[in-house]
C-alpha atoms as a PDB file:
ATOM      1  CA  UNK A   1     151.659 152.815 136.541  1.00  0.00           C
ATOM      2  CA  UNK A   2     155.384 152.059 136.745  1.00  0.00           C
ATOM      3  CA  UNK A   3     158.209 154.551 137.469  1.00  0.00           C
ATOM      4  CA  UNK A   4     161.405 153.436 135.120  1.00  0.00           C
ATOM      5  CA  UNK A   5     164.666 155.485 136.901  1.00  0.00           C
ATOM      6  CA  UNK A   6     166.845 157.165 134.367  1.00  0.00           C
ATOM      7  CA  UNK A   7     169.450 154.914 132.639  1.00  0.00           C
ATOM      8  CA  UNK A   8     167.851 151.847 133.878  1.00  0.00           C
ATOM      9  CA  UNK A   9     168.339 148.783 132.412  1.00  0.00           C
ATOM     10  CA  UNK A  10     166.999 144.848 132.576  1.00  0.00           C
ATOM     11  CA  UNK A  11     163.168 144.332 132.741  1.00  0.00           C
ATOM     12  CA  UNK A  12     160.627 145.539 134.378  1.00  0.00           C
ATOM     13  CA  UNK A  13     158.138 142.383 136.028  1.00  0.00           C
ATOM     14  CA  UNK A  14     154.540 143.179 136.716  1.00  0.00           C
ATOM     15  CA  UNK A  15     152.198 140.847 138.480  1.00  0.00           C
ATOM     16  CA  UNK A  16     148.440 141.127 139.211  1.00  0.00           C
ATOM     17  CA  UNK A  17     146.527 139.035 141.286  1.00  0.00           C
ATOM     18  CA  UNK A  18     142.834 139.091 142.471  1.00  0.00           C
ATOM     19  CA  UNK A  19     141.369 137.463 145.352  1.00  0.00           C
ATOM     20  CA  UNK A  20     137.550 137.480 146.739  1.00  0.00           C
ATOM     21  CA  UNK A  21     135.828 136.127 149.571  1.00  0.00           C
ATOM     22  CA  UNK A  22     134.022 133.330 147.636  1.00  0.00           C
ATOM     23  CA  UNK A  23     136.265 130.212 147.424  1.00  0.00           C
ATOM     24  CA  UNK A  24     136.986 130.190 143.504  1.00  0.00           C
ATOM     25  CA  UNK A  25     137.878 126.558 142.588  1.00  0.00           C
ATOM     26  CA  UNK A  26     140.522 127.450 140.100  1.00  0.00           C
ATOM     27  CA  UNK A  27     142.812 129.651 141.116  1.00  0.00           C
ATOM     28  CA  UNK A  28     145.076 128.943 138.378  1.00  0.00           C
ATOM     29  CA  UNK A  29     144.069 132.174 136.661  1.00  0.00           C
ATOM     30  CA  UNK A  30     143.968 134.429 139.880  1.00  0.00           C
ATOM     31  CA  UNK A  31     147.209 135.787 139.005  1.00  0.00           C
ATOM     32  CA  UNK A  32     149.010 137.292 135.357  1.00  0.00           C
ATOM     33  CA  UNK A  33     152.524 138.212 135.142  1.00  0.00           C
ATOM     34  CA  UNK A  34     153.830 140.613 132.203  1.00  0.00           C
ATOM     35  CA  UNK A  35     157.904 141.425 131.571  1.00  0.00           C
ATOM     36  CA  UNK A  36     158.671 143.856 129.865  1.00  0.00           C
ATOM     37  CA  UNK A  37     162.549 144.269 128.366  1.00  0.00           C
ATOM     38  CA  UNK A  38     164.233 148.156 128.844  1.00  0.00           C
ATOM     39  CA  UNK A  39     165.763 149.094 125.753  1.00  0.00           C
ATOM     40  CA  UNK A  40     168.012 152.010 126.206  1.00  0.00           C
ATOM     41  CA  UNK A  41     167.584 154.900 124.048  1.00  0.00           C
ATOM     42  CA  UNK A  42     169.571 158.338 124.121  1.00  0.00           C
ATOM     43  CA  UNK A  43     168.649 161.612 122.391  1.00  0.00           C
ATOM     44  CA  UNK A  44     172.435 162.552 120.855  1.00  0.00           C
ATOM     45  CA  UNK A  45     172.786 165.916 119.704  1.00  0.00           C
ATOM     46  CA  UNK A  46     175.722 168.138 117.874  1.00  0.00           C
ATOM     47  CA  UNK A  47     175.784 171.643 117.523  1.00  0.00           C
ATOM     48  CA  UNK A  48     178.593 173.365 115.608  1.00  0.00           C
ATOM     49  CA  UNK A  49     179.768 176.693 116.066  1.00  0.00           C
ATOM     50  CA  UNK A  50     182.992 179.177 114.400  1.00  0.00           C
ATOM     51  CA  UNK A  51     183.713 182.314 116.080  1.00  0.00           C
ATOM     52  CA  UNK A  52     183.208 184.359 112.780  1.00  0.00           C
ATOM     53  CA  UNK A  53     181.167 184.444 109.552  1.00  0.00           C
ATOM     54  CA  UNK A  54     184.517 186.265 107.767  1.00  0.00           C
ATOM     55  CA  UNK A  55     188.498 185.630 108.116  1.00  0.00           C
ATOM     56  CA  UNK A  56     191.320 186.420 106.103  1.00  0.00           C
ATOM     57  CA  UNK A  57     193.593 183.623 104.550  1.00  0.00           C
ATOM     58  CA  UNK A  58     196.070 181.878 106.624  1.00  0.00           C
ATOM     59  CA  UNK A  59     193.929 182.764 109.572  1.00  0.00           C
ATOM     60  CA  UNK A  60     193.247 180.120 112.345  1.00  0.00           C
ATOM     61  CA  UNK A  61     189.906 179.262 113.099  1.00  0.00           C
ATOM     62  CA  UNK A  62     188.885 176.891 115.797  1.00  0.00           C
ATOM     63  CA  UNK A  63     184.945 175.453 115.098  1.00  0.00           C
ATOM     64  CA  UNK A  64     183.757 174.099 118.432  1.00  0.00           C
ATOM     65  CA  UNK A  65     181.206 171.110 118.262  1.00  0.00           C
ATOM     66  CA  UNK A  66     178.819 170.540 121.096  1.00  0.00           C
ATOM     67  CA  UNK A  67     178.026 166.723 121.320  1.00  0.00           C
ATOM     68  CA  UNK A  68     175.542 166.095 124.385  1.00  0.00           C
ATOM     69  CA  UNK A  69     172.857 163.109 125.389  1.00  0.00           C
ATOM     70  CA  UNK A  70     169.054 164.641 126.314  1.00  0.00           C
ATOM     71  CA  UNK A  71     168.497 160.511 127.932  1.00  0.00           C
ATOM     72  CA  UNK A  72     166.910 159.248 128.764  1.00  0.00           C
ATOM     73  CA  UNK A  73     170.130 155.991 129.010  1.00  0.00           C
ATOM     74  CA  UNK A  74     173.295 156.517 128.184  1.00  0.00           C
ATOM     75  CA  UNK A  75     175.088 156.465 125.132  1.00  0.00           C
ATOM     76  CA  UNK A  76     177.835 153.514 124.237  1.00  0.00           C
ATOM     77  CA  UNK A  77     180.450 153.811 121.461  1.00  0.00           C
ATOM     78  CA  UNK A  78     179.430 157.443 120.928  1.00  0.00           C
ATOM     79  CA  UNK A  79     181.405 158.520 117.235  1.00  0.00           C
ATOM     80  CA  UNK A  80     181.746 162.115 115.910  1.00  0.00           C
ATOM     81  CA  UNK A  81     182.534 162.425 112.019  1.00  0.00           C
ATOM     82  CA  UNK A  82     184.043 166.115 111.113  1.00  0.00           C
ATOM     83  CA  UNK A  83     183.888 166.314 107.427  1.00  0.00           C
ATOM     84  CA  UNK A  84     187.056 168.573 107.256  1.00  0.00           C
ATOM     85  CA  UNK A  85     186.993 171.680 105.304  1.00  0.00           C
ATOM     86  CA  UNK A  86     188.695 171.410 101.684  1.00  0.00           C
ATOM     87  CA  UNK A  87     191.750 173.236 101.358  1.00  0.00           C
ATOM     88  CA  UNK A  88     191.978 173.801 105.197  1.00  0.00           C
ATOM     89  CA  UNK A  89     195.092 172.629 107.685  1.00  0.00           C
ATOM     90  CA  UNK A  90     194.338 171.100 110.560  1.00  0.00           C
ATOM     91  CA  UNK A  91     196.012 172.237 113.499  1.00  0.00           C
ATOM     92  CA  UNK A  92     195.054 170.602 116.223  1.00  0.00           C
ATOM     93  CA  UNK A  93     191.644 168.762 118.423  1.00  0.00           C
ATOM     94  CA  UNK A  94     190.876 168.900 122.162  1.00  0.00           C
ATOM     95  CA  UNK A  95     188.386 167.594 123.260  1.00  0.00           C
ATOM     96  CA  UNK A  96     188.139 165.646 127.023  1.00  0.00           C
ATOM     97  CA  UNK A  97     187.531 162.294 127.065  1.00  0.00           C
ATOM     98  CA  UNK A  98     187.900 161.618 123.349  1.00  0.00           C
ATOM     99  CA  UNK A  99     190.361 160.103 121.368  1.00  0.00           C
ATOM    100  CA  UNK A 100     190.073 161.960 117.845  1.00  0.00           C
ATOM    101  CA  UNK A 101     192.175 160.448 114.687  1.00  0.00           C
ATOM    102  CA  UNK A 102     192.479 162.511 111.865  1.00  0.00           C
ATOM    103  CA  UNK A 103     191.705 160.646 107.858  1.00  0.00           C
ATOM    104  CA  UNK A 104     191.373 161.371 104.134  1.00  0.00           C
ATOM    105  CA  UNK A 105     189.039 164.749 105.105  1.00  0.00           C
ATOM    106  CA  UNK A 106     187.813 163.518 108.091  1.00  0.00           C
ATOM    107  CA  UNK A 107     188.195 163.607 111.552  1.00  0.00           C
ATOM    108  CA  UNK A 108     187.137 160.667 113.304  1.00  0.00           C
ATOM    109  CA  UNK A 109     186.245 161.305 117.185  1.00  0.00           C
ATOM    110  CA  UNK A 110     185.083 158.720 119.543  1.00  0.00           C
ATOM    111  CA  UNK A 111     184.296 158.301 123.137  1.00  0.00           C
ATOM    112  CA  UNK A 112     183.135 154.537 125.381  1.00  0.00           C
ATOM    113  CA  UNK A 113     180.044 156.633 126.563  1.00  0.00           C
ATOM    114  CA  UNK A 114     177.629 159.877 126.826  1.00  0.00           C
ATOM    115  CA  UNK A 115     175.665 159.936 129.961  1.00  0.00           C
ATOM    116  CA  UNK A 116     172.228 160.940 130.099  1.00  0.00           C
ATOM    117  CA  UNK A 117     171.963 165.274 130.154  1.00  0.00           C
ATOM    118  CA  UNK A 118     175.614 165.283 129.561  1.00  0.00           C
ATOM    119  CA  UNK A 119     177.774 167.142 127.000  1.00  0.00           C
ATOM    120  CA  UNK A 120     181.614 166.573 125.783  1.00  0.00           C
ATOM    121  CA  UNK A 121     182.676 169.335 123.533  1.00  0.00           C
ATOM    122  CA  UNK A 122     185.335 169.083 120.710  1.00  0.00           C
ATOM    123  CA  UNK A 123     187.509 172.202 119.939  1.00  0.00           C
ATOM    124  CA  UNK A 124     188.579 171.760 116.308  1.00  0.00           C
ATOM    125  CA  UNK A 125     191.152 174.018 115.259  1.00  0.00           C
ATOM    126  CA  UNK A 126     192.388 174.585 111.059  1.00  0.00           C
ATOM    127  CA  UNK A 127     194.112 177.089 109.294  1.00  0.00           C
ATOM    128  CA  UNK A 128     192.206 179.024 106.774  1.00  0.00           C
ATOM    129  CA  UNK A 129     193.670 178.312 102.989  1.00  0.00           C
ATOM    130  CA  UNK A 130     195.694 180.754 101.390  1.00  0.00           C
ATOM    131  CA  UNK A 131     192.962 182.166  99.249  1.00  0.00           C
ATOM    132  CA  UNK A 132     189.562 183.337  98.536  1.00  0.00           C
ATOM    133  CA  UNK A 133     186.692 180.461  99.519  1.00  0.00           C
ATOM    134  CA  UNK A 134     183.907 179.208 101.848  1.00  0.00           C
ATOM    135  CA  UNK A 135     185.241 176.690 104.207  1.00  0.00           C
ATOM    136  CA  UNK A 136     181.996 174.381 105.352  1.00  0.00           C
ATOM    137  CA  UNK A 137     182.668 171.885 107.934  1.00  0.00           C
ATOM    138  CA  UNK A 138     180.178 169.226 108.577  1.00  0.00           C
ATOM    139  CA  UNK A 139     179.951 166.988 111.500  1.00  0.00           C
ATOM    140  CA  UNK A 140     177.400 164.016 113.046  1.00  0.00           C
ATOM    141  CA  UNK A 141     177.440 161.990 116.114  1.00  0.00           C
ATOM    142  CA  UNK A 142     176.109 158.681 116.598  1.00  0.00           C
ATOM    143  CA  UNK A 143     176.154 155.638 119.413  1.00  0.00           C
ATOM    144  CA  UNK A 144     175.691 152.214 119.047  1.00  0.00           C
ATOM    145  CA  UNK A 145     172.655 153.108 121.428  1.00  0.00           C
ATOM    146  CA  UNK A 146     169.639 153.368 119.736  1.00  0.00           C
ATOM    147  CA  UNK A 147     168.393 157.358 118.828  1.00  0.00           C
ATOM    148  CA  UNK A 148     165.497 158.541 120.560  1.00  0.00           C
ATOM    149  CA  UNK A 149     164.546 161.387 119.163  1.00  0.00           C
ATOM    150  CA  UNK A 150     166.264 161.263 115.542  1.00  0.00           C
ATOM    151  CA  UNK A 151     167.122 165.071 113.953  1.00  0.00           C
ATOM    152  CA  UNK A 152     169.711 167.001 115.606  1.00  0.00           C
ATOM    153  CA  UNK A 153     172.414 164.640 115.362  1.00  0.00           C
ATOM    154  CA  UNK A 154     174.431 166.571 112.278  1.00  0.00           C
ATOM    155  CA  UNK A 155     175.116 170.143 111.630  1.00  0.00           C
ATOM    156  CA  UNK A 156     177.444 172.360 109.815  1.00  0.00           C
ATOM    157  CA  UNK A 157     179.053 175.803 109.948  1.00  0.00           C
ATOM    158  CA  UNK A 158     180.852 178.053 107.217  1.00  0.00           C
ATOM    159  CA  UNK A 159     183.412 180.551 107.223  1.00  0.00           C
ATOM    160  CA  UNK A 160     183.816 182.640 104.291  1.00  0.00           C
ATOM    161  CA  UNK A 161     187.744 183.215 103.541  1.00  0.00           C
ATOM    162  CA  UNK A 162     188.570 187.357 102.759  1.00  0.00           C
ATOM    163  CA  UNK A 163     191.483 186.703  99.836  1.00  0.00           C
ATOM    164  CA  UNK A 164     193.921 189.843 100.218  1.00  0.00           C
ATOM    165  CA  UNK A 165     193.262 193.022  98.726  1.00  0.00           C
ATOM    166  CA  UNK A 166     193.322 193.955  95.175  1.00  0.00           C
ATOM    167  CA  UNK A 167     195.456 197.140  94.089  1.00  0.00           C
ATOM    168  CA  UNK A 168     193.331 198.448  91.516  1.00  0.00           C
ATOM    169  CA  UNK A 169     196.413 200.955  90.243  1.00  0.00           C
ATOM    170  CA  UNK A 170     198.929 202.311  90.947  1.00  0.00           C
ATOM    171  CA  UNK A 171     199.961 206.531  89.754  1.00  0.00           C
ATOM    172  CA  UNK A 172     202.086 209.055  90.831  1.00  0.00           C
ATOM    173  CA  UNK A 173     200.613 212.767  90.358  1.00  0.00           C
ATOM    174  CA  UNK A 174     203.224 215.879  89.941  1.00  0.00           C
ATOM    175  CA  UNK A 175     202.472 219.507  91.375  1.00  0.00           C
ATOM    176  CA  UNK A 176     203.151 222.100  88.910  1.00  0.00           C
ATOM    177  CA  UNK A 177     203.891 225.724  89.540  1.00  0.00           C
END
């Protein structure tokens, strides 16, 4: 049994060797040596979030997207991809320790690393369009680390935009005597 520490890296060497109290006349196979390689592996996982199912057009809405690392190593080149919503303005990103550029629909987020049981959140804020939809905004993460555990690594959250009220009609009404 061997005890790997977390977010090691290199190999691992493990030698064997038997001996006995009878001479043995070949002790060229007394010993065997195995080496084994680490290959680091992280368990990257986004979780997306808006603070409300309903706004009204024009409204700002800031969608907050949890990235963390489960390990067991660290995460290198970790990138976050925020399909944008269509139709929505964004306003601005913070998000500690990563350097976010904003493209054709999509915001492109990316950090050197994501230690092991860490998380970095990114605070996306957009303006709501100025009428009546459903604004969806997708996002994944990846590393060039390889994934652990592979199916949390995208999510998505919608917010449905209220257009303004409808006046139905308009009358006046006269009091008679």
């Amino acid at each position: 049994t061997c005890t790997v520490a977390l977010g090691a890296s290199g190999t691992v060497t493990n030698t064997a060797t038997v001996s006995s109290a009878v001479p043995d006349p070949d002790t060229a196979d007394t010993s065997a040596t195995d080496t084994t390689a680490l290959v680091p592996a992280a368990d990257l996982w986004l979780e997306k979030t808006a603070p409300a199912t309903r706004v009204s057009t024009g409204a700002t809405v800031v969608y907050t997207l949890q990235v963390g690392n489960r390990g067991p190593s660290a995460a290198a080149s970790v990138v976050v991809l925020d399909a944008l919503p269509a139709a929505a303005s964004l306003v601005s990103v913070d998000g500690a320790g990563w350097q976010c550029t904003p493209g054709m629909g999509t915001l492109t987020c990316t950090r050197p690393s994501l230690g092991p049981t860490s998380t970095a959140p990114i605070a996306v804020t957009v303006t709501a369009p100025g009428a009546a939809a459903v604004m969806t905004n997708s996002a994944l993460v990846a590393a060039a680390t390889a994934e652990a555990a592979p199916g949390d690594e995208t999510d998505s959250g919608a917010v449905e935009v209220l257009g303004p009220p409808t006046v139905v009609g308009v009358g006046s009404v006269a009091a008679t005597a």
